[in-house]
Protein backbone atom coordinates (compact mmCIF):
# COMPACT_ATOMS: atom_id res chain seq x y z
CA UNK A 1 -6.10 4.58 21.58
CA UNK A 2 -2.27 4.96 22.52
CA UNK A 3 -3.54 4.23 26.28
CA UNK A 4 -5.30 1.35 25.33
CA UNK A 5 -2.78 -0.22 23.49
CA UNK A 6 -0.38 -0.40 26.43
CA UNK A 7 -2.55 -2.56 28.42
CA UNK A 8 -1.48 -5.77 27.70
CA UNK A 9 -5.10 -7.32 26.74
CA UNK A 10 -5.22 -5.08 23.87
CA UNK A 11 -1.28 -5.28 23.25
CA UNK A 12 -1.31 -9.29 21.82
CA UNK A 13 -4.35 -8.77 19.27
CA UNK A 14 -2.17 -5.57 17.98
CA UNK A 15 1.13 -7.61 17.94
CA UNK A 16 -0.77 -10.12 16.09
CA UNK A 17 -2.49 -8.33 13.88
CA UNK A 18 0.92 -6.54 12.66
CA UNK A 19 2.05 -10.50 11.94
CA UNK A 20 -1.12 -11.21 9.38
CA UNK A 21 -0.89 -7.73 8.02
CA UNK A 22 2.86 -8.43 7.17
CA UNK A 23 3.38 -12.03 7.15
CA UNK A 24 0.67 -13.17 4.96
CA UNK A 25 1.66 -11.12 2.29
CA UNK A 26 5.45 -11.95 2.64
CA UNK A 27 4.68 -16.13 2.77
CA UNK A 28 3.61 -15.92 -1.65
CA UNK A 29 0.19 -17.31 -1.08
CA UNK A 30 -1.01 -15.68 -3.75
CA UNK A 31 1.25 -17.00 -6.34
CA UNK A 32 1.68 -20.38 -4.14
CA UNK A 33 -2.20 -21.25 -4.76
CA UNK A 34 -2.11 -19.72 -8.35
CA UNK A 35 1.34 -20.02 -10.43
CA UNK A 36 1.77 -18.51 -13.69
CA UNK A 37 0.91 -15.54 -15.74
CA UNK A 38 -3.16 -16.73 -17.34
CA UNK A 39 -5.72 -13.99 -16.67
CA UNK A 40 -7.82 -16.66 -14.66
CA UNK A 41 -4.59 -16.75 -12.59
CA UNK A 42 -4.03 -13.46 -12.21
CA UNK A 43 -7.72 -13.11 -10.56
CA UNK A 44 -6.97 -16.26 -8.47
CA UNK A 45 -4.14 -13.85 -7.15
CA UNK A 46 -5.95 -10.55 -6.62
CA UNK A 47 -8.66 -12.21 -4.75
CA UNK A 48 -6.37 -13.38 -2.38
CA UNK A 49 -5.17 -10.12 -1.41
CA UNK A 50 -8.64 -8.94 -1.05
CA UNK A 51 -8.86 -11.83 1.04
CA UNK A 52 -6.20 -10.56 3.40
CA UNK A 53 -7.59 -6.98 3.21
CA UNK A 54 -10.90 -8.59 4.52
CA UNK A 55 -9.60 -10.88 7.63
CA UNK A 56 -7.31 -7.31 9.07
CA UNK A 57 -10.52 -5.88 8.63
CA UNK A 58 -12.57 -8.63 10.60
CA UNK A 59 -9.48 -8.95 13.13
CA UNK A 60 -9.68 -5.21 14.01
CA UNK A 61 -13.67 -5.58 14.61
CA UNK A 62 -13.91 -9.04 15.92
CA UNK A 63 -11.16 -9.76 17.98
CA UNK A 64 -9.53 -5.88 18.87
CA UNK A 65 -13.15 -5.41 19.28
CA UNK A 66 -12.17 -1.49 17.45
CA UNK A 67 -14.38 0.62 15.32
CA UNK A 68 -12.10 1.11 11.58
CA UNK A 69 -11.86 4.67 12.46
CA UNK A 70 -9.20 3.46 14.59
CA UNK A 71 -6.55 2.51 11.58
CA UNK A 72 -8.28 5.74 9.61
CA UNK A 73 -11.02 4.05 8.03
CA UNK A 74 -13.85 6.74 7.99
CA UNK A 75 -16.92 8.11 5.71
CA UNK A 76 -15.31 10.42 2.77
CA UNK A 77 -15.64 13.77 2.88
CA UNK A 78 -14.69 16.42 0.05
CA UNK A 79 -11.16 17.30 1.79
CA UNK A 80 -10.46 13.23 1.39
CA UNK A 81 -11.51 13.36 -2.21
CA UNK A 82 -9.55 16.98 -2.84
CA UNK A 83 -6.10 15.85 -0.76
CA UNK A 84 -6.15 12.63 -2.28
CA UNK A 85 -6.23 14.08 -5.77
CA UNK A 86 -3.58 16.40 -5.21
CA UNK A 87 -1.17 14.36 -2.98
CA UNK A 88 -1.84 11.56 -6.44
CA UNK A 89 -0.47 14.59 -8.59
CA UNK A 90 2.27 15.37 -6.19
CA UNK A 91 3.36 10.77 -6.11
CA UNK A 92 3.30 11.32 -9.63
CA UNK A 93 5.35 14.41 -9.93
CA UNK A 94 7.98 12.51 -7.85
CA UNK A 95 7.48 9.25 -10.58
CA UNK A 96 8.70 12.08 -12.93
CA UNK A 97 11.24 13.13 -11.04
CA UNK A 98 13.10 9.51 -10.97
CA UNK A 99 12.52 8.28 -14.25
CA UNK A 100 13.67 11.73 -15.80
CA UNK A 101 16.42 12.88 -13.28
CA UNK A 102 17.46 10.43 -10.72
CA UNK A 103 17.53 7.70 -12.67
CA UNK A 104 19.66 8.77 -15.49
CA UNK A 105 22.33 10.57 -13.05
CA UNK A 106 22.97 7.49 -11.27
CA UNK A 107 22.96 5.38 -14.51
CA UNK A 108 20.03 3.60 -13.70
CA UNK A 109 16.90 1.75 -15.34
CA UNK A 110 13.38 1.37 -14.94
CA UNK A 111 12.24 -2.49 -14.14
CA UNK A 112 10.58 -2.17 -17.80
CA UNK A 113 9.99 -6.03 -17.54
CA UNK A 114 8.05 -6.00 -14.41
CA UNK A 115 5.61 -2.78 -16.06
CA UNK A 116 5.10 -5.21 -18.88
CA UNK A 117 3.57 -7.91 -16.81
CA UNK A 118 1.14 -5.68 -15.61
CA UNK A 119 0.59 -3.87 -18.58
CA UNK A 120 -0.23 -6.86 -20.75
CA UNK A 121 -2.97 -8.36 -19.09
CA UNK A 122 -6.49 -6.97 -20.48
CA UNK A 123 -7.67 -3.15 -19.10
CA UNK A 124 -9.79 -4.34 -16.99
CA UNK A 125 -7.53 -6.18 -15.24
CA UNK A 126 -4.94 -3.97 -15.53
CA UNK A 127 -7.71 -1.41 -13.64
CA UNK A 128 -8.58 -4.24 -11.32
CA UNK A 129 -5.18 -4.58 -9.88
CA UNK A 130 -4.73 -1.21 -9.59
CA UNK A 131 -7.66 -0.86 -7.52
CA UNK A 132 -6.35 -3.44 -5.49
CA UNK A 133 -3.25 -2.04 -4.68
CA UNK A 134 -4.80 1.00 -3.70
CA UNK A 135 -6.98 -0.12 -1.18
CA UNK A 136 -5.45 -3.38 0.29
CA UNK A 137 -1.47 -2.21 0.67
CA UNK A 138 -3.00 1.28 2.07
CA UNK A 139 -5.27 -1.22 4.73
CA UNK A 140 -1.75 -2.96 5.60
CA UNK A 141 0.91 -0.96 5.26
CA UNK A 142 -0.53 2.33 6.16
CA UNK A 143 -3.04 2.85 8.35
CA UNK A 144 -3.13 -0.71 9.91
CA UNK A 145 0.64 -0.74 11.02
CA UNK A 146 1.17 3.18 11.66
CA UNK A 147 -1.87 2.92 14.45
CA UNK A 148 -1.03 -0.05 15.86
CA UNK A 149 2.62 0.50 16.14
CA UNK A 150 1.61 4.23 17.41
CA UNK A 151 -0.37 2.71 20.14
CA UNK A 152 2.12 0.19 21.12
CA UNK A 153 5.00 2.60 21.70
CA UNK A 154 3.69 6.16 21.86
CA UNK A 155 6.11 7.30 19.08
CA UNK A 156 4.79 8.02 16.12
CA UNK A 157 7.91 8.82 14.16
CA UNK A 158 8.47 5.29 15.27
CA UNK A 159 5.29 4.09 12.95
CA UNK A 160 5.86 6.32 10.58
CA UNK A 161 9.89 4.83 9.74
CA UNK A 162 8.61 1.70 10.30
CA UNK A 163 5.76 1.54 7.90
CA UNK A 164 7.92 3.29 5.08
CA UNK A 165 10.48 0.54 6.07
CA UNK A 166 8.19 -2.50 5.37
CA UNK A 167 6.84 -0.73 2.20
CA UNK A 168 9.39 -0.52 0.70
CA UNK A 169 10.92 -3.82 1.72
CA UNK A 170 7.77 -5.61 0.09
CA UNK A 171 8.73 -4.47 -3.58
CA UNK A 172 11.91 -5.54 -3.86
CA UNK A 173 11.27 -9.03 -4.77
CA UNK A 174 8.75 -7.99 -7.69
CA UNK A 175 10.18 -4.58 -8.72
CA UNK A 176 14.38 -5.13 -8.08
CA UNK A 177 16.23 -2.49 -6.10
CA UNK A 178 16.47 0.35 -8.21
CA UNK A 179 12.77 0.80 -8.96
CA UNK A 180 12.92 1.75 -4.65
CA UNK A 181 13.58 5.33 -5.30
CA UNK A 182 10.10 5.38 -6.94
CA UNK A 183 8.70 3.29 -4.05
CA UNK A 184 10.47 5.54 -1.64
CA UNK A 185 8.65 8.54 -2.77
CA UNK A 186 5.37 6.63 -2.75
CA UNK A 187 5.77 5.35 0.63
CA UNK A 188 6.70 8.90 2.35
CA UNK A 189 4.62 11.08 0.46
CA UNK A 190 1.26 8.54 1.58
CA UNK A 191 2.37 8.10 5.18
CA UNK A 192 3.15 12.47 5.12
CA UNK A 193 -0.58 12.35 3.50
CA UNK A 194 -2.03 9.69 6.31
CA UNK A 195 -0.02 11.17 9.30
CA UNK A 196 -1.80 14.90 8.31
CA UNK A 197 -5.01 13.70 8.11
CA UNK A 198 -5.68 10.24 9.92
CA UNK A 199 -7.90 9.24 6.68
CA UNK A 200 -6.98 5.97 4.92
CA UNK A 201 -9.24 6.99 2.27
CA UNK A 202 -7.46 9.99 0.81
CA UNK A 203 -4.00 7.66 0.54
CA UNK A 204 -5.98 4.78 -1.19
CA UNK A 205 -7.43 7.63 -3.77
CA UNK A 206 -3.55 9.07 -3.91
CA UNK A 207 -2.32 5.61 -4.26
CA UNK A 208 -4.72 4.38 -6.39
CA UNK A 209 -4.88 7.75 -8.82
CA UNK A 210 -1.06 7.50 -9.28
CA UNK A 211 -0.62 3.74 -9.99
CA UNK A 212 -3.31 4.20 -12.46
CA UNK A 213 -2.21 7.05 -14.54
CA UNK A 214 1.24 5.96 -14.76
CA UNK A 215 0.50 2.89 -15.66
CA UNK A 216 -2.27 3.50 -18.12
CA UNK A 217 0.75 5.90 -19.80
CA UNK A 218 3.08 3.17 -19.97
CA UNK A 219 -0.04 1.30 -21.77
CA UNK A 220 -0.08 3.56 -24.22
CA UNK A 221 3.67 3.77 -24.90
CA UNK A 222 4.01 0.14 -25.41
């Protein structure tokens, strides 16, 4: 793969590809085409970012011409369904950790008005979005990026930083700075889970375990 990627014919669709996985994110389709806070809205919104789960997807068959093994999509096994249990435990052991430790020592407080927009819309939704997040952002800022920018350069500590980098980056306009020490965690403990294994699966499980719990708590705390 890391061969391949140097050669300059499979170099552009890479480069490329890191631009939609980033960039259409980053330009606010989502709330561009559908403004506001309605449920119909809302599922306006999350389609969209199935959307761009969907054309990385196609762009990685149709144009790299690459099997999705090759940004860690692959069949689940029991060790993806095991690790991604216990690395969920372990993201929200470290959601603990801030709220209850870190936070308070450096006199800080949890976004509690962004957790009640997502907490307000119906379950379902609430499940739907959750679901979401864990499969699309582990598609494009996990295993997509960390491959790619592997193959590019040969260094993977290289896609590793950057990856966390981006992650984090992407919830500051939504969550504010201080809830980035929770993001932080998140983002190193999945790319630690995704650089072990090279399976995308076991960090959408993680990510997707952990968002919902912790969000179905704050649910019932409201």
């Amino acid at each position: 793969m890391i061969a391949a990627l140097r050669d300059r014919r499979m170099a552009w669709p890479a480069i490329v590809g890191l631009v939609l996985a980033w960039g259409l994110p980053e330009i606010g389709i989502p709330g561009r085409l559908f403004p506001g806070d309605a449920v119909a809205v809302r599922i306006g919104r999350e389609a969209i970012w199935w959307a761009f789960g969907a054309i990385i997807l196609c762009w990685v068959v149709f144009v790299e011409r690459l099997p999705l093994v090759s940004i860690g999509l692959r069949p689940p096994r029991l060790g993806t369904i095991i690790w991604g249990i216990v690395f969920a435990i372990l993201l929200m052991a470290s959601f603990m950790l801030s709220y209850a430790v870190i936070f308070p020592a450096l006199g800080l407080h949890q976004n509690m008005r962004a957790t009640h927009n997502i907490i307000a819309v119906p379950f379902w939704l609430q499940y739907a979005m959750m679901l979401r997040a864990g499969v699309i952002e582990e598609i494009l800022y996990r295993g997509y990026p960390i491959e790619r920018i592997e193959g590019l350069t040969g260094r993977t500590w290289l896609a590793a930083v950057v990856s966390v980098a981006i992650f984090i980056a992407v919830h500051i306009s939504y969550w504010g700075y201080a809830q980035l020490i929770v993001v932080a965690f998140g983002a190193v403990l999945l790319t630690a889970l995704y650089l072990w294994r090279r399976d995308l699966p076991a960090c959408m499980i993680a990510h997707f375990l952990a968002d919902f719990v912790g969000f179905a708590l704050a649910r019932l705390q409201s």
